[in-house]
C-alpha atoms as a PDB file:
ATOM      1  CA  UNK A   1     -56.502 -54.131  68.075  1.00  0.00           C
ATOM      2  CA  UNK A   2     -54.343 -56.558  70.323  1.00  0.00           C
ATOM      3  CA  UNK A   3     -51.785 -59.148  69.238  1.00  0.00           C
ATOM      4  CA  UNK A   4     -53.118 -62.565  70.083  1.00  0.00           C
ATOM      5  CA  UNK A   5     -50.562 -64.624  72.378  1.00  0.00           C
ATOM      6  CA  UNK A   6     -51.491 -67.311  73.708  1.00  0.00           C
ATOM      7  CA  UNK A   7     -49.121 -69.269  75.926  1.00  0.00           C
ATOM      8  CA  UNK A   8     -49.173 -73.460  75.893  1.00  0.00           C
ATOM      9  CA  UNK A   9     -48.072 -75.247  79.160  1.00  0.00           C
ATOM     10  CA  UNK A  10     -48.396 -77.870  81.542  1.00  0.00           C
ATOM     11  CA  UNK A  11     -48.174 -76.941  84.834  1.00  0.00           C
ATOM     12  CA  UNK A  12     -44.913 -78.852  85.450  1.00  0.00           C
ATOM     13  CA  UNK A  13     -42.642 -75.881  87.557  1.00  0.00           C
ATOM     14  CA  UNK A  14     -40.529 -75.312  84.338  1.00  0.00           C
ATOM     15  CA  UNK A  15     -44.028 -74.140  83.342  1.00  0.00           C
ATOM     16  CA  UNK A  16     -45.352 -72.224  85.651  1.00  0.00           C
ATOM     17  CA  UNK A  17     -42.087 -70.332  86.317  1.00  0.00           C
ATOM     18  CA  UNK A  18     -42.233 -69.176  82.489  1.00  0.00           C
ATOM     19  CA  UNK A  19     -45.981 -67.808  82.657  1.00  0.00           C
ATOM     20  CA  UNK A  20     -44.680 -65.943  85.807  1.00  0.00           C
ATOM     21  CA  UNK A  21     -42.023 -64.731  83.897  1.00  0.00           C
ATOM     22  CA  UNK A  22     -43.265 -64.189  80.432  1.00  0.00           C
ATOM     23  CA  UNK A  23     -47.056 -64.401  80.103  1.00  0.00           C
ATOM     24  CA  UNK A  24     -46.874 -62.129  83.049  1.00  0.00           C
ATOM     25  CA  UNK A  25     -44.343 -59.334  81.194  1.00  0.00           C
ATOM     26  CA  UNK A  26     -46.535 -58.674  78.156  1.00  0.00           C
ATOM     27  CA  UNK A  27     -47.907 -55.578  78.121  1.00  0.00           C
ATOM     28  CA  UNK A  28     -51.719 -55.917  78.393  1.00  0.00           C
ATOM     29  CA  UNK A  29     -52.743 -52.854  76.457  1.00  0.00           C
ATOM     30  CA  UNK A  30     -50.581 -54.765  73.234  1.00  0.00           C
ATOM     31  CA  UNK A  31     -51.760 -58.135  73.685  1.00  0.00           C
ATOM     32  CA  UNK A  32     -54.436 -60.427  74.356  1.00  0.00           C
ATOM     33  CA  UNK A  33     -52.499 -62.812  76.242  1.00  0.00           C
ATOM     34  CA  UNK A  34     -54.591 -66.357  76.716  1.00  0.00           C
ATOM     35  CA  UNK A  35     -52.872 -69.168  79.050  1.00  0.00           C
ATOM     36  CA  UNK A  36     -54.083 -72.793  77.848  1.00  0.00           C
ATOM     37  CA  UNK A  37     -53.134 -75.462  80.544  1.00  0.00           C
ATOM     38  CA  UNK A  38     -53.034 -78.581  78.282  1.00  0.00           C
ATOM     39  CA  UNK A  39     -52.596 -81.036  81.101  1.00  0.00           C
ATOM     40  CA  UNK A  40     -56.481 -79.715  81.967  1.00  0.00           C
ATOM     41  CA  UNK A  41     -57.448 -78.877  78.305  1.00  0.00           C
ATOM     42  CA  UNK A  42     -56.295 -81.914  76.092  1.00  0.00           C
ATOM     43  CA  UNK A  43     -58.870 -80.596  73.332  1.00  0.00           C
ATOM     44  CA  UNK A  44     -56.140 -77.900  72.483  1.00  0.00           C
ATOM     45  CA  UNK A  45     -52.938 -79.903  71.948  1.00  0.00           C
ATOM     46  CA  UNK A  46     -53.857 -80.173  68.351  1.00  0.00           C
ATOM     47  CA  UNK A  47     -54.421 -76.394  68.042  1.00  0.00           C
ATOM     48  CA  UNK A  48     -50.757 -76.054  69.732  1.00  0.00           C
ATOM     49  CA  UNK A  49     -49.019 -78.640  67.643  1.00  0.00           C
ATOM     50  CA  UNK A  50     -51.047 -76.881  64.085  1.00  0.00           C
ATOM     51  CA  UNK A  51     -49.475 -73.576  65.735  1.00  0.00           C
ATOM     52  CA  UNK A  52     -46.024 -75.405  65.179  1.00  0.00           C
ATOM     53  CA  UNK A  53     -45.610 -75.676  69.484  1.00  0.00           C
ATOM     54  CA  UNK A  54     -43.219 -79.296  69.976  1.00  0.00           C
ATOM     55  CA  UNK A  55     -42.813 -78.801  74.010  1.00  0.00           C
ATOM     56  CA  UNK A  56     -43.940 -76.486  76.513  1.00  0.00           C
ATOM     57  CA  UNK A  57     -43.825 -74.376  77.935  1.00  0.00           C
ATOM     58  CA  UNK A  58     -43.871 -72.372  74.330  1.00  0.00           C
ATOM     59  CA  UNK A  59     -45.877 -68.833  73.414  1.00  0.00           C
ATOM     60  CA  UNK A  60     -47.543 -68.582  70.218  1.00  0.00           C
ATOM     61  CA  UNK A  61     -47.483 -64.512  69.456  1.00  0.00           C
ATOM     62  CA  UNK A  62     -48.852 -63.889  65.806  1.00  0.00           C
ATOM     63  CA  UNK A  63     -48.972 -67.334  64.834  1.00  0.00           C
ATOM     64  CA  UNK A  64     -45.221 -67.961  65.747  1.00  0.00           C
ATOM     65  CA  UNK A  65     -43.926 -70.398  67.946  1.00  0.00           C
ATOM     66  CA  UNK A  66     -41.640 -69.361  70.726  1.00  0.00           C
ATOM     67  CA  UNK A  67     -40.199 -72.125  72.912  1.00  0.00           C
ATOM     68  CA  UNK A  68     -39.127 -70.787  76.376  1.00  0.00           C
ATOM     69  CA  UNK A  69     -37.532 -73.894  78.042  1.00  0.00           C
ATOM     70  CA  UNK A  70     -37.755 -77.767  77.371  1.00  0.00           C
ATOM     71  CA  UNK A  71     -40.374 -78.441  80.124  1.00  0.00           C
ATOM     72  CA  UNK A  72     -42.352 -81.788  77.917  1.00  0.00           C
ATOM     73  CA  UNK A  73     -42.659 -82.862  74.609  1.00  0.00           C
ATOM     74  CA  UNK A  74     -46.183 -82.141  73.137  1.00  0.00           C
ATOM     75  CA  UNK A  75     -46.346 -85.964  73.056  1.00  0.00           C
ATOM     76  CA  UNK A  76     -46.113 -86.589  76.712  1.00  0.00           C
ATOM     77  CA  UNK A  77     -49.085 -84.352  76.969  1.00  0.00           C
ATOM     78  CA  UNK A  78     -51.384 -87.205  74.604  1.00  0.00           C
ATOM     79  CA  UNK A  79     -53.353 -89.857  76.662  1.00  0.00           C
END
């Protein structure tokens, strides 16, 4: 069975530099890697902030939070 990893962020460059860098590096035989563009999918910023995510871009791998850079609060991201 894969780890579940699922990687929060909002297309800002900060962003998509870390899924290049990151996201992209896990091995895919090991984990189930799911990228979640919250600036398109608003519905999931409450699933990232009950994951413990507080900015992104962040990667949740077993239900822990790993914050790669300060790209935007999670709060920036509500309407």
């Amino acid at each position: 069975m894969k780890t579940p990893a699922t990687f929060y962020h909002a297309g800002c460059p900060v962003c998509v530099e870390a899924e290049r860098q990151i996201a992209d590096a896990l091995d895919p035989t090991r984990y189930d890697v799911e990228l979640v563009h919250l600036g398109e999918h608003a519905d999931r910023i409450a699933a990232a902030e009950a994951a413990g995510v507080k900015s992104v871009p962040a990667i949740v791998i077993n239900g822990a939070p790993f914050h790669i850079n300060f790209g935007a609060p999670i709060s920036a991201l509500k309407s």
